[in-house]
C-alpha atoms as a PDB file:
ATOM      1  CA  UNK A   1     -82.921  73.668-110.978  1.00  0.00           C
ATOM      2  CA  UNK A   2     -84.757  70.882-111.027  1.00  0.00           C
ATOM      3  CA  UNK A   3     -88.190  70.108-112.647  1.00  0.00           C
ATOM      4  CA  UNK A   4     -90.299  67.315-110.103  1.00  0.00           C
ATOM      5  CA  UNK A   5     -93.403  67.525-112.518  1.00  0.00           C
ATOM      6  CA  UNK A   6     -94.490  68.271-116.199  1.00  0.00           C
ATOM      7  CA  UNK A   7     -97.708  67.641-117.596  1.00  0.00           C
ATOM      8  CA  UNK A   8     -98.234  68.848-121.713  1.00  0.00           C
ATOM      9  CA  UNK A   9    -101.926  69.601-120.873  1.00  0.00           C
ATOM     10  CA  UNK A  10    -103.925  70.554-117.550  1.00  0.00           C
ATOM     11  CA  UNK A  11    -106.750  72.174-116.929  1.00  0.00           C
ATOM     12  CA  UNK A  12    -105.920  71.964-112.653  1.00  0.00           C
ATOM     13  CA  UNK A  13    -103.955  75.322-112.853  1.00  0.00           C
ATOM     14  CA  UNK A  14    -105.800  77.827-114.540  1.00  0.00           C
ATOM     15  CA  UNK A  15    -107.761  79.252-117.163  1.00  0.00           C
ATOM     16  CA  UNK A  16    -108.067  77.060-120.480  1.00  0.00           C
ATOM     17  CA  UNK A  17    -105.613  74.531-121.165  1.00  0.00           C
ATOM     18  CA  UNK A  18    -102.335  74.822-119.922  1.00  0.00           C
ATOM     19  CA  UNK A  19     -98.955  73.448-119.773  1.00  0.00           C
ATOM     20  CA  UNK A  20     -97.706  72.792-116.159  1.00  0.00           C
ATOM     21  CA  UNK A  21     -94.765  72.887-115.268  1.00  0.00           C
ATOM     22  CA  UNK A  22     -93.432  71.779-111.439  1.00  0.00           C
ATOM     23  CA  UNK A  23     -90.248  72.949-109.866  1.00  0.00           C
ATOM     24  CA  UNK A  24     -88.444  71.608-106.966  1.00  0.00           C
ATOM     25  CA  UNK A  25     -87.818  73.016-103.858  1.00  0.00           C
ATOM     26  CA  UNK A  26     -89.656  75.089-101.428  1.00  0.00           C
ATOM     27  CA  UNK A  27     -89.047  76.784 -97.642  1.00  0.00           C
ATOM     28  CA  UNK A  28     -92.745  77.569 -96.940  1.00  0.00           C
ATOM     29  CA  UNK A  29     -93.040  73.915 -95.528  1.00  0.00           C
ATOM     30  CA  UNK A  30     -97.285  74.348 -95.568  1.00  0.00           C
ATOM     31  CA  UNK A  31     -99.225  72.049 -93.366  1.00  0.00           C
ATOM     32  CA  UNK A  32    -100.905  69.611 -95.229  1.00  0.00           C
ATOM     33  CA  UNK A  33     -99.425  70.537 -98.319  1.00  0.00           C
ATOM     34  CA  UNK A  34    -100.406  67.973-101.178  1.00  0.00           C
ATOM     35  CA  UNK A  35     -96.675  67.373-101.860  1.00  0.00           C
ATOM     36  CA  UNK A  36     -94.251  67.789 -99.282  1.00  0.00           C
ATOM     37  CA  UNK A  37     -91.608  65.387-101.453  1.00  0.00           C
ATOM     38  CA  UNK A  38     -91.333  68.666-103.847  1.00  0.00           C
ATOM     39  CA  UNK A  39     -89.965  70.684-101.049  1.00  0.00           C
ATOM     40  CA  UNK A  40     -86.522  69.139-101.766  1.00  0.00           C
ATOM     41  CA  UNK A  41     -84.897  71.198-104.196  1.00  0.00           C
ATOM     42  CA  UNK A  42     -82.952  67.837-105.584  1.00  0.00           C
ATOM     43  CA  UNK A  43     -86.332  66.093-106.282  1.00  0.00           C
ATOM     44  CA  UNK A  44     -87.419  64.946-109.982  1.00  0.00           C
ATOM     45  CA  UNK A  45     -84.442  65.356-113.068  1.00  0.00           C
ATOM     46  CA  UNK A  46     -82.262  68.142-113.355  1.00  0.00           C
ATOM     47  CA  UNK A  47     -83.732  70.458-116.424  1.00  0.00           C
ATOM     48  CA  UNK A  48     -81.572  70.675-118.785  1.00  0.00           C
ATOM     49  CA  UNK A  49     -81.272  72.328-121.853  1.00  0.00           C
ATOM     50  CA  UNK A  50     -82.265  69.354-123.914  1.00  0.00           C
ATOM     51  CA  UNK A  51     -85.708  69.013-121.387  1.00  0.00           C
ATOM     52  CA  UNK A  52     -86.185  72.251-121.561  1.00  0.00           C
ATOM     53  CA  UNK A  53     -85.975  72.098-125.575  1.00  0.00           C
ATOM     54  CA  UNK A  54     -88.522  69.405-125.675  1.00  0.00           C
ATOM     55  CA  UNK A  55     -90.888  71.115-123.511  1.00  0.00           C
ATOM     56  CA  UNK A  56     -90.709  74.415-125.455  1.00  0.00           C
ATOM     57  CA  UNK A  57     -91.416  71.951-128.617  1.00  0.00           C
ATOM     58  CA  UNK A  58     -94.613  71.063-127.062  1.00  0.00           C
ATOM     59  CA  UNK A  59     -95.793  74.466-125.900  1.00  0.00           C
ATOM     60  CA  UNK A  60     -94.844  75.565-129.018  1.00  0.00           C
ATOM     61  CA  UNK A  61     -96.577  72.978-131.269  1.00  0.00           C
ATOM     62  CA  UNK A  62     -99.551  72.511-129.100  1.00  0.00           C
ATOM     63  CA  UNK A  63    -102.601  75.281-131.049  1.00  0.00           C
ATOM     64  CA  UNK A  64    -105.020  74.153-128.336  1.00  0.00           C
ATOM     65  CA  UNK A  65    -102.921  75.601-125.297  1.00  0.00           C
ATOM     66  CA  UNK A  66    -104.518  78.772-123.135  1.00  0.00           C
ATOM     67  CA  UNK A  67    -100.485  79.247-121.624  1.00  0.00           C
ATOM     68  CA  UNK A  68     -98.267  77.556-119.346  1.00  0.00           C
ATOM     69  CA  UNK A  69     -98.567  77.465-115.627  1.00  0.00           C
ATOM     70  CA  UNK A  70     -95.281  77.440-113.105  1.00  0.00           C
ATOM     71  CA  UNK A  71     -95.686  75.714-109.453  1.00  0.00           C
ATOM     72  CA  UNK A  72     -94.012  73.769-107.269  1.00  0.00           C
ATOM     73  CA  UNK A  73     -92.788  73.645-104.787  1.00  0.00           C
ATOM     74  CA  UNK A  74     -92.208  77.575-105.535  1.00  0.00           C
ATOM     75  CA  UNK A  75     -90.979  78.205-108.572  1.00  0.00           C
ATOM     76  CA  UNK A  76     -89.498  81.836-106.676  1.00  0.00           C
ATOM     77  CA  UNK A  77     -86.826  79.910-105.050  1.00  0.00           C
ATOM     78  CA  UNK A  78     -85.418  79.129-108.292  1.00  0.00           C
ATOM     79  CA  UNK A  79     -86.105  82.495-109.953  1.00  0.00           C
ATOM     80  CA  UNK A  80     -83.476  83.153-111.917  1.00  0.00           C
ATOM     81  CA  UNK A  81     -83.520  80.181-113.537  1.00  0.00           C
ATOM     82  CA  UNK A  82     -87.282  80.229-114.141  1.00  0.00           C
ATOM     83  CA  UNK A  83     -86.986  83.735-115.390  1.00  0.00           C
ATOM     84  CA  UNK A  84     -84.122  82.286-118.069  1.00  0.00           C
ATOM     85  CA  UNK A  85     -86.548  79.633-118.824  1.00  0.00           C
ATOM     86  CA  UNK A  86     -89.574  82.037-119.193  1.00  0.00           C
ATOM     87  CA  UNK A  87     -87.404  84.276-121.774  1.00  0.00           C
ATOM     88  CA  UNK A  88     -86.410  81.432-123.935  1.00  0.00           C
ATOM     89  CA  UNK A  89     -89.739  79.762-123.520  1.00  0.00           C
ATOM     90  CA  UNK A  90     -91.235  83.551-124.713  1.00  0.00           C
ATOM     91  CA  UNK A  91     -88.439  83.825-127.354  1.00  0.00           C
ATOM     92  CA  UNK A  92     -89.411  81.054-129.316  1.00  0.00           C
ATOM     93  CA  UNK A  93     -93.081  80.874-129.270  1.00  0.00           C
ATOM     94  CA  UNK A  94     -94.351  84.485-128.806  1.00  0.00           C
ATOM     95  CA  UNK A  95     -96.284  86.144-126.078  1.00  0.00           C
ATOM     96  CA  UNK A  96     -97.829  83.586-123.636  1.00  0.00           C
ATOM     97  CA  UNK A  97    -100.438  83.738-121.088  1.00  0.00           C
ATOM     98  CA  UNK A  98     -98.460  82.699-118.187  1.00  0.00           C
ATOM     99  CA  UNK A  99     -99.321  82.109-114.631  1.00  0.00           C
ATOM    100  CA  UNK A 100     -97.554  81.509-110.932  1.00  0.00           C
ATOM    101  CA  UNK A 101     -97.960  79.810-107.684  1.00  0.00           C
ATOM    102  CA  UNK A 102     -96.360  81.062-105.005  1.00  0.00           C
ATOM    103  CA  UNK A 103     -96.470  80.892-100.876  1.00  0.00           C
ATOM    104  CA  UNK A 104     -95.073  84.312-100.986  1.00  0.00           C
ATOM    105  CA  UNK A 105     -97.974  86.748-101.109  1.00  0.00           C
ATOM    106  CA  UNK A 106     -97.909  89.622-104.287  1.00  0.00           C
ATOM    107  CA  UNK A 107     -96.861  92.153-101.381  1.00  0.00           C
ATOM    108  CA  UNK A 108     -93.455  89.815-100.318  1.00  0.00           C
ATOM    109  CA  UNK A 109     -93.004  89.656-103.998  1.00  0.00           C
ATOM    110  CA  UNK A 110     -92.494  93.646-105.169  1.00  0.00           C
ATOM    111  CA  UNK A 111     -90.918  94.173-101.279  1.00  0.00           C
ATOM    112  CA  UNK A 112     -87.293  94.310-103.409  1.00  0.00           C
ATOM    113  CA  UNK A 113     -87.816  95.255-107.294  1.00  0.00           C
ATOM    114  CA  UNK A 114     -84.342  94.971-107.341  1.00  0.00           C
ATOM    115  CA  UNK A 115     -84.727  91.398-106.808  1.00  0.00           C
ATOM    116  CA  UNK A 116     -84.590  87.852-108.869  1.00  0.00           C
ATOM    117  CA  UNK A 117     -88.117  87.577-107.670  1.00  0.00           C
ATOM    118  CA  UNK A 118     -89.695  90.361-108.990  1.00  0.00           C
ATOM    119  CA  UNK A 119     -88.141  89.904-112.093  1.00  0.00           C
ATOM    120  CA  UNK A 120     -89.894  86.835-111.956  1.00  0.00           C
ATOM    121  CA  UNK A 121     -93.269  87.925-111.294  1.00  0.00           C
ATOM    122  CA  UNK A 122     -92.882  90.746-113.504  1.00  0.00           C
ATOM    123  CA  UNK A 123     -92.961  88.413-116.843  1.00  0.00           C
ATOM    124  CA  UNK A 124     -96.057  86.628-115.718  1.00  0.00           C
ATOM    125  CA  UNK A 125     -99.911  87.529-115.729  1.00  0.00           C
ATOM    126  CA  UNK A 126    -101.641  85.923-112.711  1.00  0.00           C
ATOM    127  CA  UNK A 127     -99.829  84.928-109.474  1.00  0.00           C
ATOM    128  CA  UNK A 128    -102.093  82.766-107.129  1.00  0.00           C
ATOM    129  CA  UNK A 129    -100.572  83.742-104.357  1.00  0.00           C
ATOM    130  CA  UNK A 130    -100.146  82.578-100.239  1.00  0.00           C
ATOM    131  CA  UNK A 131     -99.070  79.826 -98.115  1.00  0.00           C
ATOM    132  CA  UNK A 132    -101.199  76.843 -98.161  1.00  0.00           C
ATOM    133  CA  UNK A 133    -103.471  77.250 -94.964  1.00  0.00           C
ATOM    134  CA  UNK A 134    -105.065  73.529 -93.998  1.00  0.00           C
ATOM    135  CA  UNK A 135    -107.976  74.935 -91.792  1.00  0.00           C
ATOM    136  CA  UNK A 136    -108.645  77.485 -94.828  1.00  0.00           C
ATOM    137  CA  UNK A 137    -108.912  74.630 -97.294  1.00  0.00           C
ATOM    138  CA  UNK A 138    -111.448  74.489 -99.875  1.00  0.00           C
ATOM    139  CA  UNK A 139    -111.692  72.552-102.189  1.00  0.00           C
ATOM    140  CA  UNK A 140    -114.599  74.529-104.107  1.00  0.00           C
ATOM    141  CA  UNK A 141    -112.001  77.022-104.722  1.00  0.00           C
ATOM    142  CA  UNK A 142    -110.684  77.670-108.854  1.00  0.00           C
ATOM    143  CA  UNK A 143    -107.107  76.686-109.058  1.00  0.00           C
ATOM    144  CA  UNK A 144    -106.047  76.980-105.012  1.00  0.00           C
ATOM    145  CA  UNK A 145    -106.392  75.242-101.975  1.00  0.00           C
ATOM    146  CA  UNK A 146    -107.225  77.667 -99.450  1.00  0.00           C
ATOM    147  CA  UNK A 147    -109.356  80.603 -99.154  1.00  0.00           C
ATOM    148  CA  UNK A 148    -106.399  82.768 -98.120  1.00  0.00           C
ATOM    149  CA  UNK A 149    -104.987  82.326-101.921  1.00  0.00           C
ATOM    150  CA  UNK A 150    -105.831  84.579-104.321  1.00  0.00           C
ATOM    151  CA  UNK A 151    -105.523  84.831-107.564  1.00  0.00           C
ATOM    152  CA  UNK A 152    -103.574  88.510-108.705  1.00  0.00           C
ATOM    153  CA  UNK A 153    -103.641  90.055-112.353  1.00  0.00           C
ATOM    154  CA  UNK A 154    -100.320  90.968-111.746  1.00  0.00           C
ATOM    155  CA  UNK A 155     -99.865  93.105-114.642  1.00  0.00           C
ATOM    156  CA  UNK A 156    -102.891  95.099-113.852  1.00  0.00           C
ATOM    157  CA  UNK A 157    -101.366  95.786-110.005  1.00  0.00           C
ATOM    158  CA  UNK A 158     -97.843  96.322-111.488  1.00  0.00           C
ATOM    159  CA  UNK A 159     -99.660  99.509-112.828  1.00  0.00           C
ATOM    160  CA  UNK A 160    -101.932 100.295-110.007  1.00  0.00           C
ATOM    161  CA  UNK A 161     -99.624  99.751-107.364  1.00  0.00           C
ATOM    162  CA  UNK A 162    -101.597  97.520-105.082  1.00  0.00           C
ATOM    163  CA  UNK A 163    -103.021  93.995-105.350  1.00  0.00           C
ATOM    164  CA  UNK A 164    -105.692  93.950-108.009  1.00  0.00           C
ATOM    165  CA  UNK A 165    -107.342  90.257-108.183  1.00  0.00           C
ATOM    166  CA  UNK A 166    -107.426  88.293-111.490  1.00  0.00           C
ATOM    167  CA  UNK A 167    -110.972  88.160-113.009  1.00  0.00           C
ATOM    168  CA  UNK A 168    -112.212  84.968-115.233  1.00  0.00           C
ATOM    169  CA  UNK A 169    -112.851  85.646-119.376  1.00  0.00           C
ATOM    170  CA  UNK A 170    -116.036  82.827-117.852  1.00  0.00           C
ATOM    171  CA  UNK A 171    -118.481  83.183-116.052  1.00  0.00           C
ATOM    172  CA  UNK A 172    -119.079  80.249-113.271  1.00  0.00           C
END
């Protein structure tokens, strides 16, 4: 797996302060999207374990963080790996609010709960979820691109078995 972005603090993909972490490679191949060059699943440096230590060190160390935030790419085209990363990542710092962009919608997602990818989504709390859409874009939107995203509580529709969208701790 390789890792084409990491930046120690964001406040682009989600709630609070976040750690954001990129991974190569997607298939969705959106029109327009803002960075096709992550499509290639060789793009960036490999993670290894000793990148993957140091950015644990800085989630870990960093009191002012809200979570960590997975994209892409799509991180669910790598998600074993981001699952193994999510586990450590969880083993050494406790509980973390983590979120998920995806061009697979919530429903393509729990299709197979047999499946890497549901694994995946199952240790996370808010998927945005959907394919980039150009003529949908909107750049007024929190934290996606186009108005066919949304943002899922995922834990919260894990329970009610359907799609239950991710509500903001602020008001805007």
């Amino acid at each position: 797996m390789n890792l084409c972005g990491y930046y120690p603090e964001s406040i682009n993909e989600g709630e609070g302060l976040r750690a954001a972490l990129f991974i190569s490679g997607c298939r969705h191949y959106c029109k327009g999207c803002f960075s096709p060059k992550t499509w290639n699943f060789d793009y960036g440096e490999p993670l290894t374990l000793e990148r993957e230590a140091e950015i644990i060190h800085d989630i870990k160390n960093n009191p002012l963080l809200s979570g960590l935030s997975i994209l892409g790419g799509d991180p669910f085209f790598s998600a074993a790996e981001v699952s193994g990363l999510i586990d450590r990542l969880v083993a050494e710092t406790g509980p973390l609010s983590i979120w998920i962009y995806s061009g697979y919608t919530y429903e393509e997602l729990i299709e197979r709960p047999d499946s890497p990818e549901y694994e995946l989504l199952r240790r996370c709390e808010v998927l945005v979820d959907g394919r980039f859409v150009e003529e949908l874009r909107d750049p007024s939107l929190l934290y996606r691109g186009s108005s066919n995203q949304r943002l899922i509580d995922i834990q919260q529709s894990l329970r009610q078995g359907q799609a239950v969208l991710w509500e903001s701790i602020f008001s805007f």
